[in-house]
C-alpha atoms as a PDB file:
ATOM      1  CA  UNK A   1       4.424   2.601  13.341  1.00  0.00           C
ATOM      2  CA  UNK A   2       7.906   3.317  11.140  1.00  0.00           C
ATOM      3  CA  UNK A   3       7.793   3.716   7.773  1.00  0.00           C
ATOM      4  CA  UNK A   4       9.482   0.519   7.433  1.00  0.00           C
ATOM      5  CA  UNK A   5       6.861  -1.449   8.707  1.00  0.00           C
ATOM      6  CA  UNK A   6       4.425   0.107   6.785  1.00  0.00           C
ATOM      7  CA  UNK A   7       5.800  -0.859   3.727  1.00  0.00           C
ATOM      8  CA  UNK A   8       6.357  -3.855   4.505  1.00  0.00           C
ATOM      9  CA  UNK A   9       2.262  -4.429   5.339  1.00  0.00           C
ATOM     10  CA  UNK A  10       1.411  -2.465   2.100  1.00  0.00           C
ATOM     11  CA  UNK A  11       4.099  -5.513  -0.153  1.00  0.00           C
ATOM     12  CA  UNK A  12       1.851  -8.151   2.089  1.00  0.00           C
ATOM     13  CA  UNK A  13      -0.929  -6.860   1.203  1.00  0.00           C
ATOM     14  CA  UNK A  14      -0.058  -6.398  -2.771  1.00  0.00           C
ATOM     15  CA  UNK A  15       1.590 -10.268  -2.448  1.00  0.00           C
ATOM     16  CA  UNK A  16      -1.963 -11.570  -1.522  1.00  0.00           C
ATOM     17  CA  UNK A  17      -3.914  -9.217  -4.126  1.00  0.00           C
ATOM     18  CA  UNK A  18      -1.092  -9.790  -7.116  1.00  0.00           C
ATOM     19  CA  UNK A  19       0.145 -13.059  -6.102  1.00  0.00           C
ATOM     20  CA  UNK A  20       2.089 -12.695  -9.693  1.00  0.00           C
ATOM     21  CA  UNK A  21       3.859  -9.812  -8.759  1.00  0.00           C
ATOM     22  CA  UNK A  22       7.538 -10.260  -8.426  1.00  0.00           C
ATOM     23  CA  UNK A  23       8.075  -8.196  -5.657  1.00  0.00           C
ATOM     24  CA  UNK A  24      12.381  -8.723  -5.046  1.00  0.00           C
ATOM     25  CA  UNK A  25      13.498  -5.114  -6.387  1.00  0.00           C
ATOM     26  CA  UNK A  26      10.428  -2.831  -5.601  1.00  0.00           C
ATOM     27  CA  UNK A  27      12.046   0.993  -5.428  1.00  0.00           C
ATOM     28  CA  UNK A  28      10.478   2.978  -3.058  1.00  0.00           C
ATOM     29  CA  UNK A  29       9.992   6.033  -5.504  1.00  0.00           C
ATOM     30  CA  UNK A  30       8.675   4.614  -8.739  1.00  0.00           C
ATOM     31  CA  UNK A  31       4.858   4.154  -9.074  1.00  0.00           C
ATOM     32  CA  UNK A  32       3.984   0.578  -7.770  1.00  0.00           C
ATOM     33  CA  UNK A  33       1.623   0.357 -10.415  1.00  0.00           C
ATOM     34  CA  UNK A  34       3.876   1.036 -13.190  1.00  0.00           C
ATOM     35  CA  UNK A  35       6.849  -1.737 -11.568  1.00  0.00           C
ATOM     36  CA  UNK A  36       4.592  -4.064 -10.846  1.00  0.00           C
ATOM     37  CA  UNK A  37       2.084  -3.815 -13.479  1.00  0.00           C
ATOM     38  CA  UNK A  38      -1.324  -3.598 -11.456  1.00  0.00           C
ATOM     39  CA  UNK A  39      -4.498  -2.522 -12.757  1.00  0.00           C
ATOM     40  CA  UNK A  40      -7.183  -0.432 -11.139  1.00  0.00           C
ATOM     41  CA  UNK A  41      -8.808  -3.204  -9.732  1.00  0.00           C
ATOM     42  CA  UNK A  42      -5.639  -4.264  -7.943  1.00  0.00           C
ATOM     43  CA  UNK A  43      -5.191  -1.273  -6.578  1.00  0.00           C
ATOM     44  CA  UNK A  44      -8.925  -0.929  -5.143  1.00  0.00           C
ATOM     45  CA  UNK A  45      -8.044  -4.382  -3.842  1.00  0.00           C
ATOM     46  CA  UNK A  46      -5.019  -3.167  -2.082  1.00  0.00           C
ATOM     47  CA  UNK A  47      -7.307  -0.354  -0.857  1.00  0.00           C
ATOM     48  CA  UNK A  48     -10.115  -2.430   0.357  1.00  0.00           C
ATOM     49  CA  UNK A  49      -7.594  -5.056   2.416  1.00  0.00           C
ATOM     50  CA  UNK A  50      -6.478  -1.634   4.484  1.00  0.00           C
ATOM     51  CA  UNK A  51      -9.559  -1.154   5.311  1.00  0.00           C
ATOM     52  CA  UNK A  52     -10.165  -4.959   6.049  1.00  0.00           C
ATOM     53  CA  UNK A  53      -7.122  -6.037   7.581  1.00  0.00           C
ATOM     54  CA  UNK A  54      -6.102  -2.510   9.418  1.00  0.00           C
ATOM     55  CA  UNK A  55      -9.273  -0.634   9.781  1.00  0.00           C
ATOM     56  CA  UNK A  56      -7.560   2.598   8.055  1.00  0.00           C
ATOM     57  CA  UNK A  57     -10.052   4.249   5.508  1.00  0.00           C
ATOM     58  CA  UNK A  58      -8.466   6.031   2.528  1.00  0.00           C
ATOM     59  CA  UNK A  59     -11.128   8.546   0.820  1.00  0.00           C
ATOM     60  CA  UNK A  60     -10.442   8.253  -2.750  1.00  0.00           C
ATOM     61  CA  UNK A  61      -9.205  11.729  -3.331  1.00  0.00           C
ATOM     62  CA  UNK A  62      -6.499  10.520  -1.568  1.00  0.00           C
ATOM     63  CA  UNK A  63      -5.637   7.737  -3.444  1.00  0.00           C
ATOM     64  CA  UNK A  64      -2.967   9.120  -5.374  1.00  0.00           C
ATOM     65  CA  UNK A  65      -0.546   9.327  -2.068  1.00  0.00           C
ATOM     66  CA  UNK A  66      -0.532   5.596  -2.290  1.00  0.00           C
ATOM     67  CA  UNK A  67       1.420   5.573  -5.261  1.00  0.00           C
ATOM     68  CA  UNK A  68       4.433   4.502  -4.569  1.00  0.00           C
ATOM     69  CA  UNK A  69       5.634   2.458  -1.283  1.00  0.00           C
ATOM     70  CA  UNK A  70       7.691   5.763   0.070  1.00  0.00           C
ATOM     71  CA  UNK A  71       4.528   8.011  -0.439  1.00  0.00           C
ATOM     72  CA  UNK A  72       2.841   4.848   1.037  1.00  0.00           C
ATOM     73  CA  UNK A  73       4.540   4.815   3.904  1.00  0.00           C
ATOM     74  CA  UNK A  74       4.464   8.845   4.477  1.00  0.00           C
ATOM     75  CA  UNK A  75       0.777   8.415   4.335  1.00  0.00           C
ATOM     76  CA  UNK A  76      -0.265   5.589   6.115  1.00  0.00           C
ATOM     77  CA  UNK A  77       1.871   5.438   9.190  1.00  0.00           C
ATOM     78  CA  UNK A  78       0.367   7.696  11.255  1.00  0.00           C
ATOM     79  CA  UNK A  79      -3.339   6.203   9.836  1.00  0.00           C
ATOM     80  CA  UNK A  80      -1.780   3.108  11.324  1.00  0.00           C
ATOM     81  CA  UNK A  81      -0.215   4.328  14.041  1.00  0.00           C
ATOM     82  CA  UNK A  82      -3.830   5.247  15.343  1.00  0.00           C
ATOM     83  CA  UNK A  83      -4.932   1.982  13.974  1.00  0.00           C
ATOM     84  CA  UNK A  84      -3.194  -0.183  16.063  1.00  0.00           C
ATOM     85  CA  UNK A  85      -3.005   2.322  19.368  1.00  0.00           C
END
């Protein structure tokens, strides 16, 4: 799965946790939680719908690669790549 696609699952995914989150002019190297101002329990939401919606587990000492949608997408594509084989 391309990186591309990837982040554009991980911006569904934070659309349907943080419906408020304006999500036009998210930069793929800034902290999403810092643009978009979500909270720890957004981001365990965003966490737990990967594991819902894709099946891809992400152990929490690697939580800090999801923090922005480039280090998003360098971590979860080949998670989902497997995922969806």
């Amino acid at each position: 799965m391309g990186h591309q696609q990837v982040k554009e699952i991980v911006l569904s995914i934070i659309e349907s946790v943080a419906p408020d989150a304006d999500l036009s002019n998210v930069r793929g190297d800034v902290s999403l939680r810092e643009q978009l101002d979500l909270d720890s329990m957004d981001f365990l939401d965003i966490v737990m719908e990967l594991r819902k919606r894709y099946k891809v587990e992400v152990p929490k000492e690697d939580y800090e690669q999801l923090a922005s949608l480039d280090s998003c997408a360098a971590y979860l594509s080949p998670k989902l790549a497997v995922a969806s084989a």
